[in-house]
Protein backbone atom coordinates (compact mmCIF):
# COMPACT_ATOMS: atom_id res chain seq x y z
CA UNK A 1 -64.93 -92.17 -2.88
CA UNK A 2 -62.10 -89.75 -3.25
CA UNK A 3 -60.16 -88.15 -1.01
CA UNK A 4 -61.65 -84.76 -1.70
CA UNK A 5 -65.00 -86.35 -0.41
CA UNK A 6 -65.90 -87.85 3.07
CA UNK A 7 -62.48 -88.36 3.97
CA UNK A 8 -61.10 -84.75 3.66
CA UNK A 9 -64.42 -82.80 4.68
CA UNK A 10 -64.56 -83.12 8.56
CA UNK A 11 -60.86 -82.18 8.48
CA UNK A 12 -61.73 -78.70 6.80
CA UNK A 13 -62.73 -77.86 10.26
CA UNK A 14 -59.86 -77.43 11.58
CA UNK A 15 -56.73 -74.29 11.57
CA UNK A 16 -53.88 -76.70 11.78
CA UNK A 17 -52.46 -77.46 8.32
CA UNK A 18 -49.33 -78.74 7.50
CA UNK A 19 -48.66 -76.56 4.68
CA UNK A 20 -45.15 -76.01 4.47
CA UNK A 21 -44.26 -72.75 3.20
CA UNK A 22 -40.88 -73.16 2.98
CA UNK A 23 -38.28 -75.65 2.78
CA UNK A 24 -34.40 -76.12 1.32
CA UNK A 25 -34.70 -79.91 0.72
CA UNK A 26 -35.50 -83.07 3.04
CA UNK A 27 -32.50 -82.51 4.91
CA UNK A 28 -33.18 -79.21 6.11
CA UNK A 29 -33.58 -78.37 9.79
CA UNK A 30 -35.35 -75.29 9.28
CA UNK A 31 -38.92 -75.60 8.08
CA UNK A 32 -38.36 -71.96 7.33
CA UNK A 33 -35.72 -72.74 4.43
CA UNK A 34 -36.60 -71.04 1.09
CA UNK A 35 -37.90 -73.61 -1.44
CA UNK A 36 -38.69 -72.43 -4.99
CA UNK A 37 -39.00 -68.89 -5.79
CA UNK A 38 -39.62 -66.91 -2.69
CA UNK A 39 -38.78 -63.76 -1.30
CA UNK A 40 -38.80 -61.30 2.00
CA UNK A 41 -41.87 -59.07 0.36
CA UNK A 42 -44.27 -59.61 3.63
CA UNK A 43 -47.40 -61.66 1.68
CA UNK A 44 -51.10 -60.37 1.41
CA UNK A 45 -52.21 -62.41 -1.06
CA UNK A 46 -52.30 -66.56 -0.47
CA UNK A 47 -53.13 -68.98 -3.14
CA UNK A 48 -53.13 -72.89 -1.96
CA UNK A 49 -53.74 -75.90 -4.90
CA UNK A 50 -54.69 -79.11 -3.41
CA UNK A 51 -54.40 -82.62 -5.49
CA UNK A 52 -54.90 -85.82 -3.26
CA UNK A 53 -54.56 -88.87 -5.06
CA UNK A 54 -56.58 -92.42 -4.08
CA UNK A 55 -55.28 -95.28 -5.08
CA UNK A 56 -56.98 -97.80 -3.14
CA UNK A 57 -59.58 -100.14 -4.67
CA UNK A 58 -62.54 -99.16 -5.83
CA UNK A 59 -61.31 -95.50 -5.22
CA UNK A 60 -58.91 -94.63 -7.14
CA UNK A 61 -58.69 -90.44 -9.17
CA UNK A 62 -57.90 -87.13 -7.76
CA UNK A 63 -59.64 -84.31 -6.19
CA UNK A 64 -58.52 -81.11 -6.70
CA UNK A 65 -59.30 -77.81 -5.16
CA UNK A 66 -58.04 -74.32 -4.75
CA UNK A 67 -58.62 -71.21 -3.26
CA UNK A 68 -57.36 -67.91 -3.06
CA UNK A 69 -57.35 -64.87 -0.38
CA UNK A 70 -56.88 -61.51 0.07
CA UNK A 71 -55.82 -60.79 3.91
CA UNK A 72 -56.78 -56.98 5.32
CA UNK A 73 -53.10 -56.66 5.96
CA UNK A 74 -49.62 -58.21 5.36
CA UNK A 75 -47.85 -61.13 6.72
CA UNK A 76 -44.25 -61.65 6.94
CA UNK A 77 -42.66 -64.61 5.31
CA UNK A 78 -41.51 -65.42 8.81
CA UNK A 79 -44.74 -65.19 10.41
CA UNK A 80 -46.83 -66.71 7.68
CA UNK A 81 -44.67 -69.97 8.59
CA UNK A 82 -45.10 -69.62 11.98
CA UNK A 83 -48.82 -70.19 11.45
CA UNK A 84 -49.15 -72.11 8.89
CA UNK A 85 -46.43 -74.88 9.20
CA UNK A 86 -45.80 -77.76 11.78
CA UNK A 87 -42.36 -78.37 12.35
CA UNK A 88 -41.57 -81.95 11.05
CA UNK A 89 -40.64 -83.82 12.91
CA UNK A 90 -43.50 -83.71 15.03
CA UNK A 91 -46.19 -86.45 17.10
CA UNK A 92 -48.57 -84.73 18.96
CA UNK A 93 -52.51 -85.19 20.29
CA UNK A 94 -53.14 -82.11 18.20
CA UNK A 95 -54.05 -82.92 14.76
CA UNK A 96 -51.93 -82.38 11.68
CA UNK A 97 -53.37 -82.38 8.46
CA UNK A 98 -52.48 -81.80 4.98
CA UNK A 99 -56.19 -80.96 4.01
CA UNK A 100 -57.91 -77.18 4.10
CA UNK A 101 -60.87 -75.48 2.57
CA UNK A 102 -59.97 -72.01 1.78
CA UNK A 103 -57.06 -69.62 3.14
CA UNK A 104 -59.14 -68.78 6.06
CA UNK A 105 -58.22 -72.50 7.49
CA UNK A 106 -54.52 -71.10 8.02
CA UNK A 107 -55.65 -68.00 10.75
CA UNK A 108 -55.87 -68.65 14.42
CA UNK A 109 -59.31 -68.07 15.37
CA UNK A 110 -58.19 -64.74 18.04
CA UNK A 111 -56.17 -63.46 15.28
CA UNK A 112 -56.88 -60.11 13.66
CA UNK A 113 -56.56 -60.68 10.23
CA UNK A 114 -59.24 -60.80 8.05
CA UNK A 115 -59.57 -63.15 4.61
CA UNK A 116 -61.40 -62.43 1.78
CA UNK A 117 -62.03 -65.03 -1.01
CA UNK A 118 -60.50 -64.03 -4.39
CA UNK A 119 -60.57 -64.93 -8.03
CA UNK A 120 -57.19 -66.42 -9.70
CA UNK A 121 -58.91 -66.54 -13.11
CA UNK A 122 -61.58 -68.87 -14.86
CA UNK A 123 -59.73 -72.06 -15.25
CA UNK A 124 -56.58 -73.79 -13.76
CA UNK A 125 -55.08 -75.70 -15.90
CA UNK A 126 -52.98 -78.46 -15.49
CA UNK A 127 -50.08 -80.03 -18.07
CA UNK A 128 -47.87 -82.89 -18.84
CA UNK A 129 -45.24 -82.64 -21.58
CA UNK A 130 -48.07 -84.97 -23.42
CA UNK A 131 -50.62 -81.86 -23.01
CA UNK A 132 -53.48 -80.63 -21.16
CA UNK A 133 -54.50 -83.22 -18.17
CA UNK A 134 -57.13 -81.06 -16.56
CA UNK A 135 -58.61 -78.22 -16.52
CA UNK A 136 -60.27 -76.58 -13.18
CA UNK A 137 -62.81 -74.42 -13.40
CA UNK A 138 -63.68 -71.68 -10.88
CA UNK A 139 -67.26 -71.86 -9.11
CA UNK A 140 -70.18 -70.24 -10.97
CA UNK A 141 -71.89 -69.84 -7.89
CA UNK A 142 -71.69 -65.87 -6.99
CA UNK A 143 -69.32 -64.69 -4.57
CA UNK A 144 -67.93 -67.58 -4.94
CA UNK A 145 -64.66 -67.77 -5.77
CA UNK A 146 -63.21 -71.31 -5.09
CA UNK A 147 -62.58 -74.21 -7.21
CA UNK A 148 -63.22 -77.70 -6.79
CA UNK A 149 -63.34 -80.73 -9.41
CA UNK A 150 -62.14 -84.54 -9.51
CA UNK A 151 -60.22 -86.28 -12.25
CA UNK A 152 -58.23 -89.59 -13.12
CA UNK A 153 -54.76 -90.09 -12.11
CA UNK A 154 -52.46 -86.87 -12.82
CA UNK A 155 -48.85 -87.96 -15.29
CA UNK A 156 -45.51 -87.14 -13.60
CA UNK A 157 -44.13 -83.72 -14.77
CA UNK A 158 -47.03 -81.73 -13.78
CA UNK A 159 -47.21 -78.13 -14.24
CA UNK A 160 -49.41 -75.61 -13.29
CA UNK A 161 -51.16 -72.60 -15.21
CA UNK A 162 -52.75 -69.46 -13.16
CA UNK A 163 -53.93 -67.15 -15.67
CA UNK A 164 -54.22 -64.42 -12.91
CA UNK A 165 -57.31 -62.12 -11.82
CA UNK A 166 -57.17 -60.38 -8.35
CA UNK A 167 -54.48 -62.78 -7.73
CA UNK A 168 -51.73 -62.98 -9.87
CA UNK A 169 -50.54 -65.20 -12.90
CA UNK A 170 -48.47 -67.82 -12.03
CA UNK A 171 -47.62 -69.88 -15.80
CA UNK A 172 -45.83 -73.24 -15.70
CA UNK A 173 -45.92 -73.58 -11.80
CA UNK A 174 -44.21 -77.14 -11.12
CA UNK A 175 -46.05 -79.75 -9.09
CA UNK A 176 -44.24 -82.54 -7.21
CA UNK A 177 -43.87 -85.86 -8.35
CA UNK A 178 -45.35 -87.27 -5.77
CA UNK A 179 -44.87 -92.07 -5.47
CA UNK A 180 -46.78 -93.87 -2.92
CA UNK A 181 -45.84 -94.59 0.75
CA UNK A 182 -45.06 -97.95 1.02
CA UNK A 183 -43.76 -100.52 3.54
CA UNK A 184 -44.37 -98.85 6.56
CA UNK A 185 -43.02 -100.47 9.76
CA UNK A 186 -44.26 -101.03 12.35
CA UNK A 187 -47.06 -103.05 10.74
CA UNK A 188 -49.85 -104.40 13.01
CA UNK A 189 -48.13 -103.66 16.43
CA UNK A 190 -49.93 -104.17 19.80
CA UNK A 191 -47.67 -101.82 21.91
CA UNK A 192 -46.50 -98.70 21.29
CA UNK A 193 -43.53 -97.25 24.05
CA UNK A 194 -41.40 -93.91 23.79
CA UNK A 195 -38.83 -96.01 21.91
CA UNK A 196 -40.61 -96.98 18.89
CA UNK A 197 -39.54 -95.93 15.40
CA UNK A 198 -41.75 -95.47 12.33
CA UNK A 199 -39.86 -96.05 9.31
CA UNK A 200 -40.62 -96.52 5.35
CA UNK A 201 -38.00 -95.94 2.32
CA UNK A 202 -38.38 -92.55 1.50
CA UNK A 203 -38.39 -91.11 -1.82
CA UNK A 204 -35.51 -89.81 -3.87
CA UNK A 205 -34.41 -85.61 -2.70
CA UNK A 206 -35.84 -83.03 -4.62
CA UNK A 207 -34.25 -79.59 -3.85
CA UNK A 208 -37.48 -77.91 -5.36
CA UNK A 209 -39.67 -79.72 -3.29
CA UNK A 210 -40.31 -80.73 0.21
CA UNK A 211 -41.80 -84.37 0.79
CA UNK A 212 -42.90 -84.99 4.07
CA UNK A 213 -44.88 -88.15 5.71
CA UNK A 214 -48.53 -87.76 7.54
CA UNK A 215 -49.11 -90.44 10.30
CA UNK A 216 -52.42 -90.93 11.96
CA UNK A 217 -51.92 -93.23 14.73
CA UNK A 218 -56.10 -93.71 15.64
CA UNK A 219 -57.61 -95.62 18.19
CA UNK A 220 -54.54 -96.47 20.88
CA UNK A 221 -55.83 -97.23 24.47
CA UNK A 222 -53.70 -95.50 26.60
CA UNK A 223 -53.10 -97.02 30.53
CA UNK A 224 -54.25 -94.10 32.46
CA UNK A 225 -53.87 -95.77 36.15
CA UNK A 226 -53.02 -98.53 38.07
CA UNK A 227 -56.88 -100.56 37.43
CA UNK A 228 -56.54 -101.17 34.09
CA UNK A 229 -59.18 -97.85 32.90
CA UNK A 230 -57.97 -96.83 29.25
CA UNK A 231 -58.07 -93.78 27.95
CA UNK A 232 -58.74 -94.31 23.80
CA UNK A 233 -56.98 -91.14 21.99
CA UNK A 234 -55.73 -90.87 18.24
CA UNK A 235 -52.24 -89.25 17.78
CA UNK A 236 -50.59 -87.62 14.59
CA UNK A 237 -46.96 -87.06 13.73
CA UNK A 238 -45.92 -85.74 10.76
CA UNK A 239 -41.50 -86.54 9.18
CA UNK A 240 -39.62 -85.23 6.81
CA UNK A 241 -39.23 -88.35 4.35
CA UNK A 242 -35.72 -89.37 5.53
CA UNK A 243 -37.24 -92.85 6.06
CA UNK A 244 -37.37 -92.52 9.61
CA UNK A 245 -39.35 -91.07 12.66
CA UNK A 246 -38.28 -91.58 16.81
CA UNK A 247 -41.65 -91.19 18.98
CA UNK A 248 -38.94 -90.18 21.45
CA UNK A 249 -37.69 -87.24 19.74
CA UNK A 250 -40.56 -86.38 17.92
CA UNK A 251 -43.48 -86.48 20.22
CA UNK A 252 -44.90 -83.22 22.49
CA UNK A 253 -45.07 -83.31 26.32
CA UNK A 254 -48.42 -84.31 26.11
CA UNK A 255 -48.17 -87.03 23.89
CA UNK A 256 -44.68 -88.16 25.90
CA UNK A 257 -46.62 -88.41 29.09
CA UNK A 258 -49.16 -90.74 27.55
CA UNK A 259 -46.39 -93.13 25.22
CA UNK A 260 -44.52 -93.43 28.41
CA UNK A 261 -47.61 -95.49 29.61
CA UNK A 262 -47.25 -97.65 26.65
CA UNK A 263 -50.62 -97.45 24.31
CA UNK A 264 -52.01 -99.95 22.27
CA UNK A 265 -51.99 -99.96 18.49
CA UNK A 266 -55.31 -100.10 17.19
CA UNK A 267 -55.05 -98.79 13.69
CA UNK A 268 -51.89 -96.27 11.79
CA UNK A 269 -52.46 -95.04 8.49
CA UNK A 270 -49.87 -93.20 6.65
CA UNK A 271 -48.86 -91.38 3.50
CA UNK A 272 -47.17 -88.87 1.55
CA UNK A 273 -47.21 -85.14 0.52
CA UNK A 274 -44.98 -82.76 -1.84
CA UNK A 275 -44.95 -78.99 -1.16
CA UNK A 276 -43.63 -76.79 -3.61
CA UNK A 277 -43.77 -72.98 -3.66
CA UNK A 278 -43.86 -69.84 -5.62
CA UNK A 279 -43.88 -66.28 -4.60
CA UNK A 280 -44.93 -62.75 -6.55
CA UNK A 281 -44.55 -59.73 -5.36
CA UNK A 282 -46.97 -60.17 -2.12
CA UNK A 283 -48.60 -63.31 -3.70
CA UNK A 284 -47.75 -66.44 -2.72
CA UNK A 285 -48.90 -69.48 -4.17
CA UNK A 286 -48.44 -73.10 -2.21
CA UNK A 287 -49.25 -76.39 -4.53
CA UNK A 288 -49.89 -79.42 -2.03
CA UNK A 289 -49.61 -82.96 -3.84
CA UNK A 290 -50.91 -86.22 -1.56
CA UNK A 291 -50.47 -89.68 -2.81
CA UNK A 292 -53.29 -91.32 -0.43
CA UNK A 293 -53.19 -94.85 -0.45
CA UNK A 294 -53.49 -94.98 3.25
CA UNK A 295 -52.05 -98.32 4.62
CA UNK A 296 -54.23 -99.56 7.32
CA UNK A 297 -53.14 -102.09 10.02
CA UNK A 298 -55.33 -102.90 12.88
CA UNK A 299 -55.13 -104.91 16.25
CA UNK A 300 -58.20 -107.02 17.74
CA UNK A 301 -57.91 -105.38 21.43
């Protein structure tokens, strides 16, 4: 099954995304940092390009989507990444997810502004410098304007074609090179407290691209009084890819009330995303890049 499937589907639900608009490189402090070619033109036009990788057995390929809006009126830069982006580094009870369907995911639901679905062309196609790898094609369906497809593992040195239709053309867009998280720590552990760290070696700097790590912490039991009751709650954090996350520094009050309890470990899966950005006029388009083989540990409770 790939991550496009199942897995992603009952996280389309939600308006939280961690779709970083902008960032200068893994270092940066400010999520709202210009990566790749962006500018102050306030945006009306959003284009987002999803590729999640699988590698686990029996599951491994791609799914890709994208979509493309029209929003009844502009957005600037500043805002857009005040609604769109979670500050790494973050924990919170809140979800964070690098999965969407459509721009409309990225609009609080008491916000005024409208989306409308919009064509970027008849096919997406994506190259290596040993050719075409795939080609996406738009939805037949009418009014339909979205694009969906699976495929086998993507080469490095990935670039993206837009051939342009309501939204605009965007040749040789360059996707992130995206390597598997591996060797997460801690690995299997029963108690979690405000002073644990998360760490992993994180992948070589790319000033073109922010990398950042998804956590899903689910199933901890936290204490919740003095006879034993447990309250079971999943958390989420999501780190820049410095190789190293604090629970202490990184988690909301919410969450720091809870930790503070200590909370058993039940099950943390982790992995990695590249953003990297492009903007035209008042189009911008966002290519997200997920290397999903989620690492799994679990605790008998």
């Amino acid at each position: 099954m790939l991550p496009g499937s199942d897995l992603a589907r009952p996280l389309r639900l939600l308006l939280i995304v961690a779709f970083t608009i902008s960032a200068c490189d893994n270092g940066s402090a400010d999520p709202s940092a210009e990566i790749g070619e962006t500018s102050n033109v306030p945006i009306q036009r959003l284009g987002a390009v999803w590729l999640n990788q699988q590698l686990g057995d029996g599951q491994r390929g791609t799914s890709i989507e994208a979509s493309f809006a029209l929003l009844n009126q502009p957005l600037g830069n500043e805002r857009t990444i005040e609604t769109v982006v979670p500050s790494p580094d973050l924990c919170s009870t809140d979800a964070i997810t690098p999965w969407g369907l459509g721009a409309a995911f990225i609009i609080e639901p008491d916000s005024t502004i409208e989306v409308e679905s919009i064509s970027a062309g008849e096919a997406l196609v994506f190259s290596s410098p040993a050719g075409t790898w795939h080609t996406l094609l738009q939805d037949p369906e009418p009014g339909d304007s979205g694009y969906v497809d699976s495929a086998s593992l993507p080469p490095n040195e990935l670039t993206l074609d837009v051939p342009g239709d309501s939204f605009p053309g965007f040749p040789d867009m360059p996707i992130a090179n995206i390597t598997p998280l591996e060797n997460v720590t801690p690995e299997g552990l029963a108690t979690l407290t405000s002073d644990s760290v998360f760490r992993w070696p994180p992948a070589p700097a790319d000033a073109n691209t922010l990398t950042v790590i998804f956590i899903e912490i689910a199933g901890p039991v936290f204490v919740s009084d003095a006879s034993g009751d447990h309250d079971r709650r999943r958390f989420f954090c999501v780190a820049r890819d410095d190789g190293e996350l604090a629970l202490r520094d990184a988690a909301d009050d919410e969450l720091s009330s809870l930790i503070d309890q200590d909370a058993t470990l039940t099950r943390i899966s982790a992995w990695r995303s590249g953003y990297t950005t492009q903007q035209k006029g008042d189009a911008l388009l966002v290519v997200i890049h997920s290397v999903l083989e989620t690492r799994i540990r679990t605790v008998r409770l």
